[in-house]
PDB file of N, CA and C in Angstrom:
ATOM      1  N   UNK A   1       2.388  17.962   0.060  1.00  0.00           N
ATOM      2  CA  UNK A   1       1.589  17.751  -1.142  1.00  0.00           C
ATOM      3  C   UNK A   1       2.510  17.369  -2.287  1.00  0.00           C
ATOM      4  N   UNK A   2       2.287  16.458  -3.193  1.00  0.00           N
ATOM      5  CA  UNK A   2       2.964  16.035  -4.083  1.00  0.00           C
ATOM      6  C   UNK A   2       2.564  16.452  -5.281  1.00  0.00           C
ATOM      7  N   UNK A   3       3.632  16.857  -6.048  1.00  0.00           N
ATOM      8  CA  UNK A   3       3.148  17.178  -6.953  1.00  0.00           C
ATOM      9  C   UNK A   3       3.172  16.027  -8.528  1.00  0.00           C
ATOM     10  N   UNK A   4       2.869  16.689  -9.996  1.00  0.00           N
ATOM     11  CA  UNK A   4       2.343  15.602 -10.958  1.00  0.00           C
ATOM     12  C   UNK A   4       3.691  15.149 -10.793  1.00  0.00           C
ATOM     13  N   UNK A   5       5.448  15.727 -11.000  1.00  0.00           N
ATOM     14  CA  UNK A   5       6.169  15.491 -11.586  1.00  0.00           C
ATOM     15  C   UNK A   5       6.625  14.365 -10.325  1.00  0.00           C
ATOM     16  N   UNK A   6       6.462  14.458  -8.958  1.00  0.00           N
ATOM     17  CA  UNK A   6       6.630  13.735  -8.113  1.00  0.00           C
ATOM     18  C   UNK A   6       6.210  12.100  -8.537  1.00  0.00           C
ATOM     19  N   UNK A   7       4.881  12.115  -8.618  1.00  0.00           N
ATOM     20  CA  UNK A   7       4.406  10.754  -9.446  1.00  0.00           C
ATOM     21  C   UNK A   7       4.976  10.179 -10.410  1.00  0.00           C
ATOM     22  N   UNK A   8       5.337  10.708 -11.539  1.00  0.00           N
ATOM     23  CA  UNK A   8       5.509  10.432 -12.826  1.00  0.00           C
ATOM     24  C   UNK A   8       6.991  10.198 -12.551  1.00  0.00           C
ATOM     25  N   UNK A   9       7.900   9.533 -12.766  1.00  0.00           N
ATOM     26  CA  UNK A   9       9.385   9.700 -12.881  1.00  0.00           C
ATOM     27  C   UNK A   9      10.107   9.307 -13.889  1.00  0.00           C
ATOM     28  N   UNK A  10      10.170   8.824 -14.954  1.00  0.00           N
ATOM     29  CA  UNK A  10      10.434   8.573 -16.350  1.00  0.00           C
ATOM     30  C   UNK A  10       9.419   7.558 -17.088  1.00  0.00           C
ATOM     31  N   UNK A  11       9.169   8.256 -18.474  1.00  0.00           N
ATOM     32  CA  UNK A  11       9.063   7.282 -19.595  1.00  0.00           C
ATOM     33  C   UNK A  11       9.583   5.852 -19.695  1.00  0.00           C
ATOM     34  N   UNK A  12       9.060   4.507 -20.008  1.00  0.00           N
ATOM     35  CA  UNK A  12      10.013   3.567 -20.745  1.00  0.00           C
ATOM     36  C   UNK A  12      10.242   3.102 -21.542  1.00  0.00           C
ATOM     37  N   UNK A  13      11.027   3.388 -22.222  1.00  0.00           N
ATOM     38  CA  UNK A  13      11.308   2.982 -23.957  1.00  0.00           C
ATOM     39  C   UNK A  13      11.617   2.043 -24.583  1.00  0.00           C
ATOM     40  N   UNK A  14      11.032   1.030 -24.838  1.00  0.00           N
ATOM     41  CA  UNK A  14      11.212  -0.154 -25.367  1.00  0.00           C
ATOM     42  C   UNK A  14      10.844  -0.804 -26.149  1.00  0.00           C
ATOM     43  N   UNK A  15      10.910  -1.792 -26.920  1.00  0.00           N
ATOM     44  CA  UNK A  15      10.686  -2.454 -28.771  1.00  0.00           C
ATOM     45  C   UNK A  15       8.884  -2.433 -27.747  1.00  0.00           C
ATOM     46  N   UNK A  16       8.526  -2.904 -26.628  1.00  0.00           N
ATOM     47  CA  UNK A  16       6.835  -3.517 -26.544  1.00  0.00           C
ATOM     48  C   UNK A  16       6.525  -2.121 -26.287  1.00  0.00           C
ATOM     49  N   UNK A  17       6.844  -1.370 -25.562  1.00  0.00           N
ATOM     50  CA  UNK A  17       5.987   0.152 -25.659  1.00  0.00           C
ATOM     51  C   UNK A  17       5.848   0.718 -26.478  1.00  0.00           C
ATOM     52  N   UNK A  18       6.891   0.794 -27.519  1.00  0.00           N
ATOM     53  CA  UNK A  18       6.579   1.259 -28.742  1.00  0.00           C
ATOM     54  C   UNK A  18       5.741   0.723 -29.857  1.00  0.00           C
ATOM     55  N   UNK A  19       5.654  -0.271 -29.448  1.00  0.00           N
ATOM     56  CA  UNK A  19       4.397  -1.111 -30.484  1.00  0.00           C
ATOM     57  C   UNK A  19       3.167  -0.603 -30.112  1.00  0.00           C
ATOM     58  N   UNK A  20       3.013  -0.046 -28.665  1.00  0.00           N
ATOM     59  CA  UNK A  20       1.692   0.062 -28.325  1.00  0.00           C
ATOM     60  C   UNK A  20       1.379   1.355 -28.441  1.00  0.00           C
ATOM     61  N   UNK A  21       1.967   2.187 -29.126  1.00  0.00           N
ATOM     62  CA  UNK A  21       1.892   3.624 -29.185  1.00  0.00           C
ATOM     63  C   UNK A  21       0.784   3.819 -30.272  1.00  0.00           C
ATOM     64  N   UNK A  22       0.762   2.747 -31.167  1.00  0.00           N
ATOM     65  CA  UNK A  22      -0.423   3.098 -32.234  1.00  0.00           C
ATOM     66  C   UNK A  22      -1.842   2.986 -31.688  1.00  0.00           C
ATOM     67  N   UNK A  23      -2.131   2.059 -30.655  1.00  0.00           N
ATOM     68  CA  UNK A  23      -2.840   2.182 -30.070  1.00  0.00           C
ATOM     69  C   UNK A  23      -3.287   3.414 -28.716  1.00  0.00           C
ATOM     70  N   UNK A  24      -2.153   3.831 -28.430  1.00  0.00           N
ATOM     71  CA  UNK A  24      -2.321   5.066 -27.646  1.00  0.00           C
ATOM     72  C   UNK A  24      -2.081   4.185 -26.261  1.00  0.00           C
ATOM     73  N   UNK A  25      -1.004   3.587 -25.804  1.00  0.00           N
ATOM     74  CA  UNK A  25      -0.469   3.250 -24.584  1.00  0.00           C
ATOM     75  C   UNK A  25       0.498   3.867 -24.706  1.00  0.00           C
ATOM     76  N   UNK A  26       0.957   3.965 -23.137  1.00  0.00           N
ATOM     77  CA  UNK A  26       2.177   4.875 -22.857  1.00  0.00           C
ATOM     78  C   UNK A  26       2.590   4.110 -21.655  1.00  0.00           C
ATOM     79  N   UNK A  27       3.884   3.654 -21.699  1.00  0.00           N
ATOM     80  CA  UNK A  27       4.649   3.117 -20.174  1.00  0.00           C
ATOM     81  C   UNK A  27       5.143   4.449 -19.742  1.00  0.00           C
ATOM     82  N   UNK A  28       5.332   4.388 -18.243  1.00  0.00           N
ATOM     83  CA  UNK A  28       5.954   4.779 -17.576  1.00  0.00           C
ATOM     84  C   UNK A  28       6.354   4.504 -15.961  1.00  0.00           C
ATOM     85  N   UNK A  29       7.466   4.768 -15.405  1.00  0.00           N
ATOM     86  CA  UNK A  29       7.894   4.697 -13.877  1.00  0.00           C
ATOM     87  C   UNK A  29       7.524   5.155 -13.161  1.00  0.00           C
ATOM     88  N   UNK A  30       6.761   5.077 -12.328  1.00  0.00           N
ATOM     89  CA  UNK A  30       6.017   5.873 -10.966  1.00  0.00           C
ATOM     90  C   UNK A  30       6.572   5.866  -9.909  1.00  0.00           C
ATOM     91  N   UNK A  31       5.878   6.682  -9.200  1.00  0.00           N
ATOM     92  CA  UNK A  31       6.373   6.559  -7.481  1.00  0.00           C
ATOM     93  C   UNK A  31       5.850   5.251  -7.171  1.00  0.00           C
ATOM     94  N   UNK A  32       6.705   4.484  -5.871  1.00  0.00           N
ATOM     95  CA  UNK A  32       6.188   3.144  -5.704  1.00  0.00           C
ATOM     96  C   UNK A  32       4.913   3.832  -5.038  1.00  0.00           C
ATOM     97  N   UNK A  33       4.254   4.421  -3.960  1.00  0.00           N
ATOM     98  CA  UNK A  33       3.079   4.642  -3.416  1.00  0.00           C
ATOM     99  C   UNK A  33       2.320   5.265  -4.216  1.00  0.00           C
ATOM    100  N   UNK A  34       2.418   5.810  -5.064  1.00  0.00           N
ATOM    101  CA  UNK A  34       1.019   6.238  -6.348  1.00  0.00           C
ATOM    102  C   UNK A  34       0.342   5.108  -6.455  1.00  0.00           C
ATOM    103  N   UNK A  35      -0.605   5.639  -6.399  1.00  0.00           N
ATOM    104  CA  UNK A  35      -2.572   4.732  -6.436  1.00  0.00           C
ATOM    105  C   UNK A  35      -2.522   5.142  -8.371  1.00  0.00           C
ATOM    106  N   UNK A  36      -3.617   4.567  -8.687  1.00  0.00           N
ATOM    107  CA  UNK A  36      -4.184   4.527 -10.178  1.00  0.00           C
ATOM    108  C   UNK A  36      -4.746   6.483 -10.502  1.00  0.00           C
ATOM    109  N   UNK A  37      -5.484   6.299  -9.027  1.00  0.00           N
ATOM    110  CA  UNK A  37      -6.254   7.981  -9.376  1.00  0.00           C
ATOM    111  C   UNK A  37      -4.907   8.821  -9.031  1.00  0.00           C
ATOM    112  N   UNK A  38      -3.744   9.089  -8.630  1.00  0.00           N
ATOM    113  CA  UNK A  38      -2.771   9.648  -8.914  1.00  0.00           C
ATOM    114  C   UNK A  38      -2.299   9.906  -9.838  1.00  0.00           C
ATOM    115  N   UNK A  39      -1.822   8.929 -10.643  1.00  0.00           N
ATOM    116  CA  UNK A  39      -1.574   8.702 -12.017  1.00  0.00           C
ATOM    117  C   UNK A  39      -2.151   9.140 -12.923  1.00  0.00           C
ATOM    118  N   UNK A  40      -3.014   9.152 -13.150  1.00  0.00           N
ATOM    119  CA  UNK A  40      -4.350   9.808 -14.046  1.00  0.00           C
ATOM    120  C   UNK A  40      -4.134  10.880 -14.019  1.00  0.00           C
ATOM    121  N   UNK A  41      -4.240  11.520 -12.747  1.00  0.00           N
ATOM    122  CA  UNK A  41      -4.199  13.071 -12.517  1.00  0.00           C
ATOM    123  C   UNK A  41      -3.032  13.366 -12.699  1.00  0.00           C
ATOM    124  N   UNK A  42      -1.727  12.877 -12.839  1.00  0.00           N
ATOM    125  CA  UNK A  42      -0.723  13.245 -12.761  1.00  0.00           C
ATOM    126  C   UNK A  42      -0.250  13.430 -14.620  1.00  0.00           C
ATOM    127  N   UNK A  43      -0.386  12.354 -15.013  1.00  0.00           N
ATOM    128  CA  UNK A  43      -0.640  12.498 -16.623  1.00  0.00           C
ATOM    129  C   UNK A  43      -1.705  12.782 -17.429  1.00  0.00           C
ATOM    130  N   UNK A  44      -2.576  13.688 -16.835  1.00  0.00           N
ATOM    131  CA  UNK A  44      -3.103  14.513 -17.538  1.00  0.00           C
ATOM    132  C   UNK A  44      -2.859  15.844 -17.329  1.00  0.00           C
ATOM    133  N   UNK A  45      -2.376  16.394 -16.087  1.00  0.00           N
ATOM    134  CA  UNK A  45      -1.977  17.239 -16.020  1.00  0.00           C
ATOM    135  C   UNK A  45      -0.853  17.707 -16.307  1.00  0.00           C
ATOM    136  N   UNK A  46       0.437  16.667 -16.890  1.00  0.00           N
ATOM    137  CA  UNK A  46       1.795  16.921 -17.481  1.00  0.00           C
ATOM    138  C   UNK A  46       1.242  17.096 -18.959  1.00  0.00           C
ATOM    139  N   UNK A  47       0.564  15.817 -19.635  1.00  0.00           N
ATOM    140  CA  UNK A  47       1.176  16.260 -20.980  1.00  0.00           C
ATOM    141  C   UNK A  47      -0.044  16.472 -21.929  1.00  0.00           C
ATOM    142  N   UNK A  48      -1.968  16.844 -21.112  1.00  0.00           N
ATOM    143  CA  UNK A  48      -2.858  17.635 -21.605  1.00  0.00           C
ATOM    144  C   UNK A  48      -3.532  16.753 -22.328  1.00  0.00           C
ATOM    145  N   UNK A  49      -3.682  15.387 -21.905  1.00  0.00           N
ATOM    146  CA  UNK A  49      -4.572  14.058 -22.682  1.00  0.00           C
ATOM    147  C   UNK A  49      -5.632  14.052 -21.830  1.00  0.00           C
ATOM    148  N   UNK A  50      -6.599  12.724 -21.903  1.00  0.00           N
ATOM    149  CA  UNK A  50      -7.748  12.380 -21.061  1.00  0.00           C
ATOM    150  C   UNK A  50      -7.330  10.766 -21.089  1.00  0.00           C
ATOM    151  N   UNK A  51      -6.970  10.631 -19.835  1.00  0.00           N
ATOM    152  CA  UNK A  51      -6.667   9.278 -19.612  1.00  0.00           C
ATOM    153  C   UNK A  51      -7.724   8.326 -19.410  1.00  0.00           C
ATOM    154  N   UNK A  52      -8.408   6.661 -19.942  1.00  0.00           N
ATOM    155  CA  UNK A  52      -9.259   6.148 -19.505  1.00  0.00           C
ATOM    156  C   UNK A  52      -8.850   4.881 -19.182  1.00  0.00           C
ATOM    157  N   UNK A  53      -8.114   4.738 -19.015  1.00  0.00           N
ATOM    158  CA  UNK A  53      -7.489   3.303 -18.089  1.00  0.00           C
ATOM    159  C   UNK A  53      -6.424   3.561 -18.168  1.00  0.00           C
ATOM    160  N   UNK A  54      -5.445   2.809 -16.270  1.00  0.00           N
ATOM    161  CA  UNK A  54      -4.115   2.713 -15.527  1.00  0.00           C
ATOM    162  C   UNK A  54      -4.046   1.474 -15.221  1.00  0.00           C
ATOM    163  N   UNK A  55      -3.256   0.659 -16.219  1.00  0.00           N
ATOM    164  CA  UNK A  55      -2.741  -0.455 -15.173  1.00  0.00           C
ATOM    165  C   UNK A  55      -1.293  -0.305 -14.244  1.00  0.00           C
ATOM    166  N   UNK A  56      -1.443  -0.891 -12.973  1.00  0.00           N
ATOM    167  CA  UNK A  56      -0.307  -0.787 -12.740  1.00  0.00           C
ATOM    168  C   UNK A  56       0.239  -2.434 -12.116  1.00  0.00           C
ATOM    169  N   UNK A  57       2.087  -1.969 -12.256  1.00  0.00           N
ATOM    170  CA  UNK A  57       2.602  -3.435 -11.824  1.00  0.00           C
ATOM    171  C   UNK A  57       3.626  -3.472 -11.140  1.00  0.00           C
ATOM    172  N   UNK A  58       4.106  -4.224  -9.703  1.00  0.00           N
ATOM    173  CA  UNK A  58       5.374  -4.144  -9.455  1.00  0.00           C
ATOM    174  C   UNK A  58       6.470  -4.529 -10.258  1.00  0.00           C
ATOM    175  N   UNK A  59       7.603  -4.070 -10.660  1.00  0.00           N
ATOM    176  CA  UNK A  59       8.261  -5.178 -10.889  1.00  0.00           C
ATOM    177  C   UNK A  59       9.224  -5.687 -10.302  1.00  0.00           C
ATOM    178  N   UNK A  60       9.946  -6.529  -9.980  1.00  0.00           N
ATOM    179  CA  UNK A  60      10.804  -6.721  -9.089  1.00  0.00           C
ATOM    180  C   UNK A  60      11.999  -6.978  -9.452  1.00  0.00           C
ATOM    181  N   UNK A  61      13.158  -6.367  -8.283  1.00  0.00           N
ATOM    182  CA  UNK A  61      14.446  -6.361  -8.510  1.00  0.00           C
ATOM    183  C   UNK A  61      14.896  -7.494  -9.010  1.00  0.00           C
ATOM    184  N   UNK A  62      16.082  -7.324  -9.677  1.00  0.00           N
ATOM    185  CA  UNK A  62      17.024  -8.891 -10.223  1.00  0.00           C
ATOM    186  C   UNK A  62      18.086  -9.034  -9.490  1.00  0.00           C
ATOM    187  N   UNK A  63      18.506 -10.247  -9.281  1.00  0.00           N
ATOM    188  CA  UNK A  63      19.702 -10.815  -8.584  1.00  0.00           C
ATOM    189  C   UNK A  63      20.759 -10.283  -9.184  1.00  0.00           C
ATOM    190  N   UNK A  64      21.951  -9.739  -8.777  1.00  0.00           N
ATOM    191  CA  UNK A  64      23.177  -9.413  -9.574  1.00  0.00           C
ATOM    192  C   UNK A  64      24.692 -10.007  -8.701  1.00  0.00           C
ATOM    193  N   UNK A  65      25.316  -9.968  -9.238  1.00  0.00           N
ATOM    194  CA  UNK A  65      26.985 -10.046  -8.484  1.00  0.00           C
ATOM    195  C   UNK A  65      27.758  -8.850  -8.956  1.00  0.00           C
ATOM    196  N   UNK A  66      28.657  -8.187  -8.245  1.00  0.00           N
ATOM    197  CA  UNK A  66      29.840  -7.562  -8.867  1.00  0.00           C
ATOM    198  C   UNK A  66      30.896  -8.589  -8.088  1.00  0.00           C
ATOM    199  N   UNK A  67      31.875  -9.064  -9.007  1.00  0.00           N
ATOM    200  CA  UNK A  67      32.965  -9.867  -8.483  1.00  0.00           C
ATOM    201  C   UNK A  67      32.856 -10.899  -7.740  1.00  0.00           C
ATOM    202  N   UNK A  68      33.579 -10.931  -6.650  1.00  0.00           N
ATOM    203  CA  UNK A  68      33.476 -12.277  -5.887  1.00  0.00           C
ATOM    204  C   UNK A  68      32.509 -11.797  -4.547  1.00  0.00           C
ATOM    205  N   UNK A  69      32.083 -10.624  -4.391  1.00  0.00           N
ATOM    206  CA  UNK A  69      31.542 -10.272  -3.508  1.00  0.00           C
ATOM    207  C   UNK A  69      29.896 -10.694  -3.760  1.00  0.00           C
ATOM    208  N   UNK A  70      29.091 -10.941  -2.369  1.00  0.00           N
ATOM    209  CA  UNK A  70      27.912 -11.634  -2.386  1.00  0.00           C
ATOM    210  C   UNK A  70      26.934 -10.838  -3.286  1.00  0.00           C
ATOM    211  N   UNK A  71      25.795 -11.997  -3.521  1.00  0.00           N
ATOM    212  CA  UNK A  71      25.070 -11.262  -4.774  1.00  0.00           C
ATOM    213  C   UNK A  71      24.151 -10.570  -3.849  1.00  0.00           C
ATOM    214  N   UNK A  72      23.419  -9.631  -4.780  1.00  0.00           N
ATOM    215  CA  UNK A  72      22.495  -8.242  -3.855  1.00  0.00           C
ATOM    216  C   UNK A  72      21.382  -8.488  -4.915  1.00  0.00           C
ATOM    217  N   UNK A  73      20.556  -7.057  -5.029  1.00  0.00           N
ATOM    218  CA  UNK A  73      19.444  -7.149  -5.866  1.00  0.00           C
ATOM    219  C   UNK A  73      19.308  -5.821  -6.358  1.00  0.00           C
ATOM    220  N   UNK A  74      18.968  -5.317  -7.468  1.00  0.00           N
ATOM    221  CA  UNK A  74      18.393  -4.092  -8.157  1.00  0.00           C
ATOM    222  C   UNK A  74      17.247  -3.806  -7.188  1.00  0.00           C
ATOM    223  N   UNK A  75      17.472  -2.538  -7.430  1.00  0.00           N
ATOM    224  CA  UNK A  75      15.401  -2.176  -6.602  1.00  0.00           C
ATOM    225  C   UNK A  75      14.370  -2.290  -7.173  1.00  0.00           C
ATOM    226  N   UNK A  76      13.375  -2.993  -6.308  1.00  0.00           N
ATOM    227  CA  UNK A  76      12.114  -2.832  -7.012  1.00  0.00           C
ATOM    228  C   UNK A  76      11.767  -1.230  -7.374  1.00  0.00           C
ATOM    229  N   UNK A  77      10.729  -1.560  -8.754  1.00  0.00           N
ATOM    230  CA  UNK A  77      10.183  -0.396  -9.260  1.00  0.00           C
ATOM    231  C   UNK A  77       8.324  -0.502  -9.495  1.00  0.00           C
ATOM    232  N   UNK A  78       7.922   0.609  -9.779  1.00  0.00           N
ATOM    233  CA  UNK A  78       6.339   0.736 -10.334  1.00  0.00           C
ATOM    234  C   UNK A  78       5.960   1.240 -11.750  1.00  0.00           C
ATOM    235  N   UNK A  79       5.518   0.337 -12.416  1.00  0.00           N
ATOM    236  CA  UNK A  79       5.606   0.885 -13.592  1.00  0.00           C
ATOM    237  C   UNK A  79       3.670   0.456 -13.837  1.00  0.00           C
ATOM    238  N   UNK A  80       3.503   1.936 -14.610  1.00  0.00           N
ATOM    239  CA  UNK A  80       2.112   1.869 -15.115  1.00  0.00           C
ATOM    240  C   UNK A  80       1.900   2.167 -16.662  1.00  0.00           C
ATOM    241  N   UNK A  81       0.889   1.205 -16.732  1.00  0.00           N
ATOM    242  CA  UNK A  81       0.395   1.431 -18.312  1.00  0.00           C
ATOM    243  C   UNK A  81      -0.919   2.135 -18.440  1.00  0.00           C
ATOM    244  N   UNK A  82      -0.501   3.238 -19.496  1.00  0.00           N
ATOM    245  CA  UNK A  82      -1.719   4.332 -19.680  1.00  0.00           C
ATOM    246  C   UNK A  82      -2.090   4.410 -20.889  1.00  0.00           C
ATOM    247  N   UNK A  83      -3.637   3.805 -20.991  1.00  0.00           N
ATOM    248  CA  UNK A  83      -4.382   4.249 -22.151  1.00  0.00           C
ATOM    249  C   UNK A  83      -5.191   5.587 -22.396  1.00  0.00           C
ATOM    250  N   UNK A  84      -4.532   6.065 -23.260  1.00  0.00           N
ATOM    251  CA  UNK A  84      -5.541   7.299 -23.911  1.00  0.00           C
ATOM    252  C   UNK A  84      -6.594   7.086 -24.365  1.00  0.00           C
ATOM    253  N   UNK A  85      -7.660   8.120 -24.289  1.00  0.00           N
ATOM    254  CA  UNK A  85      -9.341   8.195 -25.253  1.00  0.00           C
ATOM    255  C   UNK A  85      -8.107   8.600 -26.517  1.00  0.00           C
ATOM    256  N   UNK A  86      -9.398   8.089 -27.590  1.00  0.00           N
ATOM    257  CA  UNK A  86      -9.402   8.281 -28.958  1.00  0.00           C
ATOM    258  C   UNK A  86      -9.061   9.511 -29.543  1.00  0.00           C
ATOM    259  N   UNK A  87      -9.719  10.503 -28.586  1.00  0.00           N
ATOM    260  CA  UNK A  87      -9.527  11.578 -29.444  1.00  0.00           C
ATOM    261  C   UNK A  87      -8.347  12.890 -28.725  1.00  0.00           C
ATOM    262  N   UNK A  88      -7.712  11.865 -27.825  1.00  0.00           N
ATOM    263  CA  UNK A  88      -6.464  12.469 -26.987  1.00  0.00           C
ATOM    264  C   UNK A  88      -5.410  12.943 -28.230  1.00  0.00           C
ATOM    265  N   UNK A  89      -4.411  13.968 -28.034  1.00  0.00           N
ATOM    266  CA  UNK A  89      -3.549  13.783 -29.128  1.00  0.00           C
ATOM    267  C   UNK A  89      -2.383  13.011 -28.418  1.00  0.00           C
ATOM    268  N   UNK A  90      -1.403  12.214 -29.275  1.00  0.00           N
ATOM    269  CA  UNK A  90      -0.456  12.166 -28.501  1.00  0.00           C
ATOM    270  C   UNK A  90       0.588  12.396 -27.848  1.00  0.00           C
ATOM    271  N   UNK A  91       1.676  11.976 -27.012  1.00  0.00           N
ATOM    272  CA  UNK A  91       1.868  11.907 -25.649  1.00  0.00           C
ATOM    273  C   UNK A  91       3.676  12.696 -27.088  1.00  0.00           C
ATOM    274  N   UNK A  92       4.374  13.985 -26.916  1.00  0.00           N
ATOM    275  CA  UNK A  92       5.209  14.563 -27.874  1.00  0.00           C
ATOM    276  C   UNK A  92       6.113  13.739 -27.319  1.00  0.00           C
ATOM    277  N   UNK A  93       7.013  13.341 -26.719  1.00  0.00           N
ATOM    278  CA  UNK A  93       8.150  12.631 -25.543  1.00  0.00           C
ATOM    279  C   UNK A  93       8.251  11.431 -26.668  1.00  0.00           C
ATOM    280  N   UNK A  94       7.038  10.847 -27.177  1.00  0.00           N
ATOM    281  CA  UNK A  94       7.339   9.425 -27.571  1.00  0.00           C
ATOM    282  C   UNK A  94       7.292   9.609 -28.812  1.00  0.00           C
ATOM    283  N   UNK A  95       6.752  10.624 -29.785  1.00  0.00           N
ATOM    284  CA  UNK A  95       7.155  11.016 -31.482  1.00  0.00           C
ATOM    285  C   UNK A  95       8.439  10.678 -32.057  1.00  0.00           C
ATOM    286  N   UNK A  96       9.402  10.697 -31.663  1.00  0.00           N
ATOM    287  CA  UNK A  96      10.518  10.941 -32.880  1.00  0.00           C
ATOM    288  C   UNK A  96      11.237   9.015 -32.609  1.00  0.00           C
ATOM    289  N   UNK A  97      10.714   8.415 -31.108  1.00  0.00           N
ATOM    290  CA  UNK A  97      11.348   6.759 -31.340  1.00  0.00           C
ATOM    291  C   UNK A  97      10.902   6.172 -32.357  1.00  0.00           C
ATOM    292  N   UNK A  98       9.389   7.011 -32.951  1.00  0.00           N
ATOM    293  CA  UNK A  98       9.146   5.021 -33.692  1.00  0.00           C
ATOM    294  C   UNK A  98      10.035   4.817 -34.985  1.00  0.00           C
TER     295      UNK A  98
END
């Protein structure tokens, strides 16, 4: 059985997530096999909101080199976007970036 913190695996902090915080979006990194109804349940049960929409997206690894040795790739990741109801408070983790 998995638990919320299993799902959830970091926040992502960045100039576009933080724009969307006034609106009440929240990025974050998931497990690659978390479904949408995982997620939900998983962030509402960490940080005590009512979630009403999950998008989610692969994103995919980037090409890299170290040295002269052949190029490889970063790992793919899962990242989902979570909108809060209106009258959610917000998400404390993301208070002190803006």
């Amino acid at each position: 059985m998995r638990t919320a913190y299993d799902v959830i695996i970091r926040p992502i902090i960045t100039e576009q997530s933080m724009e969307d915080l006034d609106i009440k979006k929240y990025v974050f990194e998931v497990a690659k096999d978390a479904n949408k109804i995982e997620i939900k349940n998983a962030v509402e049960e960490i940080f005590d909101v009512k979630v009403i929409r999950v998008n989610t997206t692969l994103v995919p690894g980037k090409k890299k080199r170290v040295g002269a040795k052949p190029s490889g790739y970063t790992s793919e990741w899962k990242k989902a976007i979570v909108k809060l109801s209106r009258q959610s408070k917000n998400i404390e983790i993301f208070e002190g970036m803006v």
